[in-house]
C-alpha atoms as a PDB file:
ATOM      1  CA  UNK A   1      64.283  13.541  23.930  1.00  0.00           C
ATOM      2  CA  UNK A   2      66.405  13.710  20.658  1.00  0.00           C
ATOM      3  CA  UNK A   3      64.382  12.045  17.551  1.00  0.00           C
ATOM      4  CA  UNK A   4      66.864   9.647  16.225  1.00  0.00           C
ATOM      5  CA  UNK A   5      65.950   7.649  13.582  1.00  0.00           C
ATOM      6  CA  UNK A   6      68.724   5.115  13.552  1.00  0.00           C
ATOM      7  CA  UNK A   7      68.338   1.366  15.120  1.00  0.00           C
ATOM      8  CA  UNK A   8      70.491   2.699  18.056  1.00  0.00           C
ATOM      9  CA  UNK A   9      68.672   5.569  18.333  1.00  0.00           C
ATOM     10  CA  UNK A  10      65.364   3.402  18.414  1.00  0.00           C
ATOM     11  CA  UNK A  11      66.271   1.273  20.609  1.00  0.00           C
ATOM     12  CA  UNK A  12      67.716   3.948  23.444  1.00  0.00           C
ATOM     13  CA  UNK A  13      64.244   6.241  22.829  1.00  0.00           C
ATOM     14  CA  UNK A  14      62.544   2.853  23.403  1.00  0.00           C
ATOM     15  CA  UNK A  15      64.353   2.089  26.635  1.00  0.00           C
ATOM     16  CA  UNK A  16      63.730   5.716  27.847  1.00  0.00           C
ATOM     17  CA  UNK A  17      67.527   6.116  27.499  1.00  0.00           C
ATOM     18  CA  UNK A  18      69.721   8.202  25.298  1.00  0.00           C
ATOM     19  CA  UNK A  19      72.100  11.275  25.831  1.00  0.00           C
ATOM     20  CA  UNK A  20      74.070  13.458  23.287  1.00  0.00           C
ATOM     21  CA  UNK A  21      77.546  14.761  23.655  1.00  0.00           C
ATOM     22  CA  UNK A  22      78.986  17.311  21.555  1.00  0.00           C
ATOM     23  CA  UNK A  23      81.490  15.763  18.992  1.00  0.00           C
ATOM     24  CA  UNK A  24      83.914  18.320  19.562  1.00  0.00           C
ATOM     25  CA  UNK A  25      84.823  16.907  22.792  1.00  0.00           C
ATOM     26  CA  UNK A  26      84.433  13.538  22.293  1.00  0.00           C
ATOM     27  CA  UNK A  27      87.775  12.741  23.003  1.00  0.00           C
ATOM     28  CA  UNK A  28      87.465  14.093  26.220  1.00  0.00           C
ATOM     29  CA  UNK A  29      84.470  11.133  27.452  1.00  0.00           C
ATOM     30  CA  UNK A  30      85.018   7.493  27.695  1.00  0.00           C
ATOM     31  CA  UNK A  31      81.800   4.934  27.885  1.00  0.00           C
ATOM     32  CA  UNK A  32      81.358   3.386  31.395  1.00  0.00           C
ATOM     33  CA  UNK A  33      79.068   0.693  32.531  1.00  0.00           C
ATOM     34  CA  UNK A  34      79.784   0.376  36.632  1.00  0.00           C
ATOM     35  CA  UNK A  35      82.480   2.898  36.761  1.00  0.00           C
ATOM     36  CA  UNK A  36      84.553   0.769  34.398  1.00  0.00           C
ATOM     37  CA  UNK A  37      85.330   1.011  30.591  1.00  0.00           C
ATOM     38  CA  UNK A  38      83.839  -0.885  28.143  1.00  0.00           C
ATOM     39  CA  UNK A  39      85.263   0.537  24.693  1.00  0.00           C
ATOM     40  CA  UNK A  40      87.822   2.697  24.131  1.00  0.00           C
ATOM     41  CA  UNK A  41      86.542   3.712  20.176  1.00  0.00           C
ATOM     42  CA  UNK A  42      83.320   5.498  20.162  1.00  0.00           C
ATOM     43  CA  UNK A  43      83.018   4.815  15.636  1.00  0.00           C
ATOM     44  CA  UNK A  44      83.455   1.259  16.228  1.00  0.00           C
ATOM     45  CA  UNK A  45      80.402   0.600  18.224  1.00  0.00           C
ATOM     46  CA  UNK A  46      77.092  -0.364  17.229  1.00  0.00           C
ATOM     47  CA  UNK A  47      75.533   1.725  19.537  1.00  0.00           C
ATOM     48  CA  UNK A  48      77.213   5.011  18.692  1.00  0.00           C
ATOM     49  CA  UNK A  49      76.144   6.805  15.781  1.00  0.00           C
ATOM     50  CA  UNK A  50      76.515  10.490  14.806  1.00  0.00           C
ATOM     51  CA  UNK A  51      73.406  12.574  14.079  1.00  0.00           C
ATOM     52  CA  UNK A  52      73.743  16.546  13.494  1.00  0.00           C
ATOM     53  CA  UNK A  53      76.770  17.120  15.184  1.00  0.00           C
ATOM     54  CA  UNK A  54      76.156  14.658  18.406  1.00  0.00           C
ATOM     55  CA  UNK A  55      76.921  11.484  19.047  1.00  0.00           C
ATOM     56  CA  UNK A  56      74.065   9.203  20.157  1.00  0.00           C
ATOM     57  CA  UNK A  57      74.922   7.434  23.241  1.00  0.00           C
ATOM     58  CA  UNK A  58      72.545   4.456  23.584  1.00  0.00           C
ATOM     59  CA  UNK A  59      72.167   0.842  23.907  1.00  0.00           C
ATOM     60  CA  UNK A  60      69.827  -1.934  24.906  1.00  0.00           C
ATOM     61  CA  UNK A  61      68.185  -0.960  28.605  1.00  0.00           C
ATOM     62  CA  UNK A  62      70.740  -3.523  30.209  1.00  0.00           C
ATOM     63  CA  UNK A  63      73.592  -2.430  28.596  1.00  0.00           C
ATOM     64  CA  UNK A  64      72.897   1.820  28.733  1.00  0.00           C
ATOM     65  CA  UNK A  65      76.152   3.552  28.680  1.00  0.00           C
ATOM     66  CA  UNK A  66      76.907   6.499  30.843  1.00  0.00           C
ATOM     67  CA  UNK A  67      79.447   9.450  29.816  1.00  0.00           C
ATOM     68  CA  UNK A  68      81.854  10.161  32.004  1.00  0.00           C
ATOM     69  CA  UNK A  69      84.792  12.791  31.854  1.00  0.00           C
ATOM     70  CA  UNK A  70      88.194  11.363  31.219  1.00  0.00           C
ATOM     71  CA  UNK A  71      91.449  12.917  31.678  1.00  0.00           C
ATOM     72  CA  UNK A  72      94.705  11.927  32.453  1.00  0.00           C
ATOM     73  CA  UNK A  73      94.340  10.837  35.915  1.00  0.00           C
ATOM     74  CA  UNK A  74      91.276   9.105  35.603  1.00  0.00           C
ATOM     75  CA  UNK A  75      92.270   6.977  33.266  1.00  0.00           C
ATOM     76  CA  UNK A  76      95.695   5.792  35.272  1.00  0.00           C
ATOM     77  CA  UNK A  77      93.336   5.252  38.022  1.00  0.00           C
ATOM     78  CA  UNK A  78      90.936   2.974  36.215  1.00  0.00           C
ATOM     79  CA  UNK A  79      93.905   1.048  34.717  1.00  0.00           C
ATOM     80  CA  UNK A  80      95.081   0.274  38.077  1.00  0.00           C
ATOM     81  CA  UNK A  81      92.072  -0.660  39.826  1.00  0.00           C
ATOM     82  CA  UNK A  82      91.413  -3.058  36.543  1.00  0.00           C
ATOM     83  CA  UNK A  83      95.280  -4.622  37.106  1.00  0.00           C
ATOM     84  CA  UNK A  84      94.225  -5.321  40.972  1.00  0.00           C
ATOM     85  CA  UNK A  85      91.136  -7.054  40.281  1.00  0.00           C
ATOM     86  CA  UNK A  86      93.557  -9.155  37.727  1.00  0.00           C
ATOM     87  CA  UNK A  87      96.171  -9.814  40.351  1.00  0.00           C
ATOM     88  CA  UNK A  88      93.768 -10.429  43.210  1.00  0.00           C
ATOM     89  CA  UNK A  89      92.002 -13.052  40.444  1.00  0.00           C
ATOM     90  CA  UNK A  90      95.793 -14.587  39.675  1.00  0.00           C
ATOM     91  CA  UNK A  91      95.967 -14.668  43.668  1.00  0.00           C
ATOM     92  CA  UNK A  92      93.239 -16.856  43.680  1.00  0.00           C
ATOM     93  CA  UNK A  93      94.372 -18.792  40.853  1.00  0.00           C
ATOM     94  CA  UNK A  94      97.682 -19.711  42.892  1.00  0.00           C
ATOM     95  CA  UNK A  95      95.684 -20.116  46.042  1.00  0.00           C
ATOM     96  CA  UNK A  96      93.610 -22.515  43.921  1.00  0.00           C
ATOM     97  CA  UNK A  97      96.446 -24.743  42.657  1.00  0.00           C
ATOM     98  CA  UNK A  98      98.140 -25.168  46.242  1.00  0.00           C
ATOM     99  CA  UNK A  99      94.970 -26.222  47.772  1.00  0.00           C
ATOM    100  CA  UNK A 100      94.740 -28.941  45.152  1.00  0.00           C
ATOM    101  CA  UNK A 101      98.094 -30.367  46.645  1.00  0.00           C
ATOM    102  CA  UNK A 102      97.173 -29.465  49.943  1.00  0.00           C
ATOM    103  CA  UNK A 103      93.618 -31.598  49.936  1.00  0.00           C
ATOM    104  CA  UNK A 104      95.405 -33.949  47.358  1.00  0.00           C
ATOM    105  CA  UNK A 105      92.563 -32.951  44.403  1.00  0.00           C
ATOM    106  CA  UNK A 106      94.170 -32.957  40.916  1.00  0.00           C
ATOM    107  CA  UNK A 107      91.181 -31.323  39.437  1.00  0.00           C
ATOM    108  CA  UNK A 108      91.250 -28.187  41.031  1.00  0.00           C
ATOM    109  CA  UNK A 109      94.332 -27.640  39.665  1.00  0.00           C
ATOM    110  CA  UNK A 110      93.791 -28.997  36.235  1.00  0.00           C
ATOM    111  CA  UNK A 111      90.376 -27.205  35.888  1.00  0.00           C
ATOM    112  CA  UNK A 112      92.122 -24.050  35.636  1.00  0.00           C
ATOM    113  CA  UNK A 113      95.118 -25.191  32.780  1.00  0.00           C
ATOM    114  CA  UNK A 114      95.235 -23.859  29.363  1.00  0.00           C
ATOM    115  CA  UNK A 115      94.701 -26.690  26.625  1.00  0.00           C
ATOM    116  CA  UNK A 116      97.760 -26.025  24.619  1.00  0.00           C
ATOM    117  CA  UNK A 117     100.171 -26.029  27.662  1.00  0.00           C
ATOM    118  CA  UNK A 118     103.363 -27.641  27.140  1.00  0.00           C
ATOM    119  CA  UNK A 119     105.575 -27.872  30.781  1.00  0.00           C
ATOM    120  CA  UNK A 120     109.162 -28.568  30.381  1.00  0.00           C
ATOM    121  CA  UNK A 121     111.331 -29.435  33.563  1.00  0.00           C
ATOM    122  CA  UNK A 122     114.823 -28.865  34.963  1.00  0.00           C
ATOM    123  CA  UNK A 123     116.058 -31.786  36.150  1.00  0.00           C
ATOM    124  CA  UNK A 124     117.919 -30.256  39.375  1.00  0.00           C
ATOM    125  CA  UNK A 125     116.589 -26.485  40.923  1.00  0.00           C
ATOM    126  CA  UNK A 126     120.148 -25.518  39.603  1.00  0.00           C
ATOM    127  CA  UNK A 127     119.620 -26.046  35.838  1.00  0.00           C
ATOM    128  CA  UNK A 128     119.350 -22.418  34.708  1.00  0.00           C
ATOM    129  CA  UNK A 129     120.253 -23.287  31.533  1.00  0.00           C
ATOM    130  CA  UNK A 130     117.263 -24.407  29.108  1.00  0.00           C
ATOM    131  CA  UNK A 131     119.821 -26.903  26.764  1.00  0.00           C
ATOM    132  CA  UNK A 132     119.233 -29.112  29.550  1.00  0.00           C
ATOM    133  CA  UNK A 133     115.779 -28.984  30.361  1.00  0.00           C
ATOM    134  CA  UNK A 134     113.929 -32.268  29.737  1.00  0.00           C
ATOM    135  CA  UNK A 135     109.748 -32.912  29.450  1.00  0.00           C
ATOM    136  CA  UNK A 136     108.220 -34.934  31.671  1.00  0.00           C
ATOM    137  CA  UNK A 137     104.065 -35.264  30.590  1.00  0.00           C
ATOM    138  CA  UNK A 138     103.823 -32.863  27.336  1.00  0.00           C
ATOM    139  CA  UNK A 139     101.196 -31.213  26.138  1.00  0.00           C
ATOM    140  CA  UNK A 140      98.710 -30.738  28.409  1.00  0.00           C
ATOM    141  CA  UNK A 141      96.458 -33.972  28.566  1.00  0.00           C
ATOM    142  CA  UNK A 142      93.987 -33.864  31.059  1.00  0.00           C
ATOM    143  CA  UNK A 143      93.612 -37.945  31.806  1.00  0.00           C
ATOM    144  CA  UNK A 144      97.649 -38.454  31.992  1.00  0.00           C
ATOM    145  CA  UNK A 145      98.276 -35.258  34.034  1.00  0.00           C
ATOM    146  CA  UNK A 146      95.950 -36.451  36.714  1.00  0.00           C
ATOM    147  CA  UNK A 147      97.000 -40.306  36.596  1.00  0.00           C
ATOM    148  CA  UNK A 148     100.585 -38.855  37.309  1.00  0.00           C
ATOM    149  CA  UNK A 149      99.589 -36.394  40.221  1.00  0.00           C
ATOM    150  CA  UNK A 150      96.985 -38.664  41.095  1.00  0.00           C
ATOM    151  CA  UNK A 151     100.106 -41.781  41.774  1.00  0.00           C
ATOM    152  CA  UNK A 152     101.980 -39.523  43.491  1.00  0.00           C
ATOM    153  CA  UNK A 153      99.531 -38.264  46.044  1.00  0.00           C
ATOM    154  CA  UNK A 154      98.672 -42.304  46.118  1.00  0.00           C
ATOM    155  CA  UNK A 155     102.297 -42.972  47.068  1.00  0.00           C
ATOM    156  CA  UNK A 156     103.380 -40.146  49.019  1.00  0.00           C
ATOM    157  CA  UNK A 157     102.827 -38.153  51.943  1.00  0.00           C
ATOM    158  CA  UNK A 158     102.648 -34.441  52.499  1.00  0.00           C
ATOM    159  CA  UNK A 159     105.333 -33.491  54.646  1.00  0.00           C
ATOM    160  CA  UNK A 160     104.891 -29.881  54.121  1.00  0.00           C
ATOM    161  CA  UNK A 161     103.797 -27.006  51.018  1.00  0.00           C
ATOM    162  CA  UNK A 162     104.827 -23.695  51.799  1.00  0.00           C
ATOM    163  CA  UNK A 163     104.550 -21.244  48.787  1.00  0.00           C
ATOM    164  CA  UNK A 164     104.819 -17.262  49.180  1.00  0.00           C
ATOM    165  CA  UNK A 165     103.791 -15.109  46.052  1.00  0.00           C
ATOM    166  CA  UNK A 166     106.736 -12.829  45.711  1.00  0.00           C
ATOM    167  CA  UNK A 167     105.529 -10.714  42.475  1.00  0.00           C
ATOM    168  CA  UNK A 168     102.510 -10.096  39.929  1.00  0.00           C
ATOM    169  CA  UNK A 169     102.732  -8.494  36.550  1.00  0.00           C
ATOM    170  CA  UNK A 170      99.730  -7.761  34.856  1.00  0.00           C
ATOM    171  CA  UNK A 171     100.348  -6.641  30.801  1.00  0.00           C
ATOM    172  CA  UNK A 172      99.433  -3.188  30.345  1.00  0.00           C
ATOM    173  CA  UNK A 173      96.705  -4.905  27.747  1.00  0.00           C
ATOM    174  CA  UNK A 174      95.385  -6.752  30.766  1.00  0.00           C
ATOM    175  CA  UNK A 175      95.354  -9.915  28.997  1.00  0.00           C
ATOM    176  CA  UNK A 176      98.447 -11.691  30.182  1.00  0.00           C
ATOM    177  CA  UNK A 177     100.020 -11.902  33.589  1.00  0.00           C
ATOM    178  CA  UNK A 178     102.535 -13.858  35.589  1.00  0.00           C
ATOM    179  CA  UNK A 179     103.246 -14.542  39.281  1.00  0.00           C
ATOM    180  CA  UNK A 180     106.558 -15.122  40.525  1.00  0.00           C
ATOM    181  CA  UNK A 181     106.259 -17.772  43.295  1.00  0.00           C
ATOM    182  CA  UNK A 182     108.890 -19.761  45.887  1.00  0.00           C
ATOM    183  CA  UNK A 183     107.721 -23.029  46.873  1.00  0.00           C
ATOM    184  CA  UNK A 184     109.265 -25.299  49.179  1.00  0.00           C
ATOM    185  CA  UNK A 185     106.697 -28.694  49.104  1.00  0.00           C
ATOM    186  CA  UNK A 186     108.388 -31.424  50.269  1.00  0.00           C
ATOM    187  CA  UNK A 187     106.878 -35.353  49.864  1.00  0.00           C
ATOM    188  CA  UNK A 188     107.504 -38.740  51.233  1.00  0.00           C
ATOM    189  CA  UNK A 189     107.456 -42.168  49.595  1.00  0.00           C
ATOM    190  CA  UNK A 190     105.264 -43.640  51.934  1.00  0.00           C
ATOM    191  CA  UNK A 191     106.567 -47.302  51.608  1.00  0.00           C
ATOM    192  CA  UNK A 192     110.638 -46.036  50.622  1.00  0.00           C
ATOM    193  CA  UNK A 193     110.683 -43.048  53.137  1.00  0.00           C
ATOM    194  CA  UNK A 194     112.447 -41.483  49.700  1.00  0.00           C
ATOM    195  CA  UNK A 195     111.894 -37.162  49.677  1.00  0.00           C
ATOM    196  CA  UNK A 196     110.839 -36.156  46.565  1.00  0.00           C
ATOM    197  CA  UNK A 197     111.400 -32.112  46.947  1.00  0.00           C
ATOM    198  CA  UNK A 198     109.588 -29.159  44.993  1.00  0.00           C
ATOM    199  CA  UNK A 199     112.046 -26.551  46.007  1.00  0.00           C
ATOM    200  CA  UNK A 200     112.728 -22.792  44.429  1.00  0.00           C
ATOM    201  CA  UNK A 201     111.191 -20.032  42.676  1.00  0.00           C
ATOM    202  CA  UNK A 202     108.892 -20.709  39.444  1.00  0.00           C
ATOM    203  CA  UNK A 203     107.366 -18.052  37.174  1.00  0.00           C
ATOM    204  CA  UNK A 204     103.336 -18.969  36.431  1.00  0.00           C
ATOM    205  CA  UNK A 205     101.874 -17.223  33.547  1.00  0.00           C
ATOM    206  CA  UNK A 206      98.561 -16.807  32.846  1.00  0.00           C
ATOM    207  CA  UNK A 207      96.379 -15.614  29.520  1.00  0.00           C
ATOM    208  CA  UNK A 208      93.212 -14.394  28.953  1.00  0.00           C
ATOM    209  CA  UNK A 209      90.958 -15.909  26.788  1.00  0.00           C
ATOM    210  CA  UNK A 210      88.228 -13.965  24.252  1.00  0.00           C
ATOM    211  CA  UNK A 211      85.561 -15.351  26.803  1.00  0.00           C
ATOM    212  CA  UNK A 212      86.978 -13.439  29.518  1.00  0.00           C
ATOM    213  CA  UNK A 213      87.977 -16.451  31.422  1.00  0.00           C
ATOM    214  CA  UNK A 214      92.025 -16.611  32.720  1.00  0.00           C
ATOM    215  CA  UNK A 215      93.828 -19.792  32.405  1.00  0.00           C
ATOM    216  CA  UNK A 216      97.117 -21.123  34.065  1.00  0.00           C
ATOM    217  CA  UNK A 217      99.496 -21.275  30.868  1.00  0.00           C
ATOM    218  CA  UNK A 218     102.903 -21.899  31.785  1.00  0.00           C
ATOM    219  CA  UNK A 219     105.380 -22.414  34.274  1.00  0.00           C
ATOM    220  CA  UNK A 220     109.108 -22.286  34.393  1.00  0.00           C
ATOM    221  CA  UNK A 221     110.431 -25.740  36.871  1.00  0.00           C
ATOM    222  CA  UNK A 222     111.603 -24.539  40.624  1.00  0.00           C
ATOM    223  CA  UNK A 223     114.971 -22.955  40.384  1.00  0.00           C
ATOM    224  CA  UNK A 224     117.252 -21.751  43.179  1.00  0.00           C
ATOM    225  CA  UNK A 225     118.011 -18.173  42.796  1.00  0.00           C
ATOM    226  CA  UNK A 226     120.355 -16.275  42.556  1.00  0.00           C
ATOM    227  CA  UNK A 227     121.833 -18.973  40.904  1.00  0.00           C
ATOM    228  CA  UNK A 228     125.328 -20.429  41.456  1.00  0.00           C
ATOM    229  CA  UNK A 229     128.399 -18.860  39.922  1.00  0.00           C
ATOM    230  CA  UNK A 230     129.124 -20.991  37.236  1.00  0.00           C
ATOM    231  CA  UNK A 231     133.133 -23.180  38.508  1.00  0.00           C
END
């Protein structure tokens, strides 16, 4: 085993783990823990240090990282399958929110909202045009968001809530996403007989947070598309 004499080094010889790559090609490796990158600049890390011309891979015994060629190919691949775990988890998110209306359970939906969201409205599916948008709860309060959605599924019925994910973008930093959604959910007044329609196609976007945990950050209001020709 390499003598290093650096706390990386140390700790690696300690956990029985620690490989050297020549620093000529370093370019041509990227650090992998489960077939997936974990840092993208070798300097930057704690547990990379230089000694005689190698770089000392090494890390705590939970957290050994392998080397792994990386070329062109590989790394379009791995930035792929990283943006379909993202969209399958923003799949789930979506899923998550229409089962709240479904079982009439506010909290699943609100468990997944950013604090700082702000939700304005249009007030008909044909508004395009923000100069007439209008707010209807604000910032994001978690107590008045579920009084409202809570009256509502007190006072209405579920006649139906049919929503069809039409598109996902993940950001090439895979930190930010948005799903382009129709819904048609349509509810009853239960004592009026009054519909009170969700009905069009609404853009939900999502953002990452430094824990690593996605939340549901804003939402355009259901609009018809394509819209009307203006008279």
């Amino acid at each position: 085993m390499v003598e290093a004499n650096n706390v990386a080094g140390r700790i690696a010889k300690a956990c029985g783990h620690l490989r050297r790559v020549n620093t000529n090609r370093l370019d041509n490796f990227a650090p992998v823990r489960g077939g997936r990158s974990v840092i993208s600049n070798y300097s930057d890390h704690p547990f990379f240090a230089r000694s005689n011309g190698f770089v000392l891979a090494s890390g705590p015994c939970e957290y050994y990282y392998r080397l792994k060629p990386l070329h062109a190919g590989w790394a379009i691949k791995e930035a792929r399958n990283m943006s379909t775990v993202i969209a399958k988890k923003i799949q789930e998110m979506v899923d998550l929110e229409t089962k709240g209306w479904n079982t009439k359970n506010p909290d699943l939906f609100l468990s997944m909202i950013h604090p700082d969201m702000v939700w304005p409205w249009p007030p008909t599916a044909d508004t395009h045009d923000p100069i007439d948008w209008v707010f209807v709860l604000g910032r994001f309060d978690r107590e008045r968001w579920r009084k409202n959605w809570q009256d509502i599924f007190d006072s209405h019925d579920l006649i139906r809530n049919q929503r069809d994910t039409v598109k996902i973008e993940v950001s090439n930093e895979q930190d930010a996403a948005f799903a382009v959604v129709d819904i048609d959910t349509l509810w009853r007044h239960k004592a009026t007989k009054e519909d009170f329609h969700w009905k069009g196609r609404v853009c939900k976007i999502y953002t990452k947070l430094s824990t690593g945990e996605w939340k549901f950050y804003f939402q355009t209001g259901a609009l018809n598309f394509p819209p009307k020709e203006a008279a």
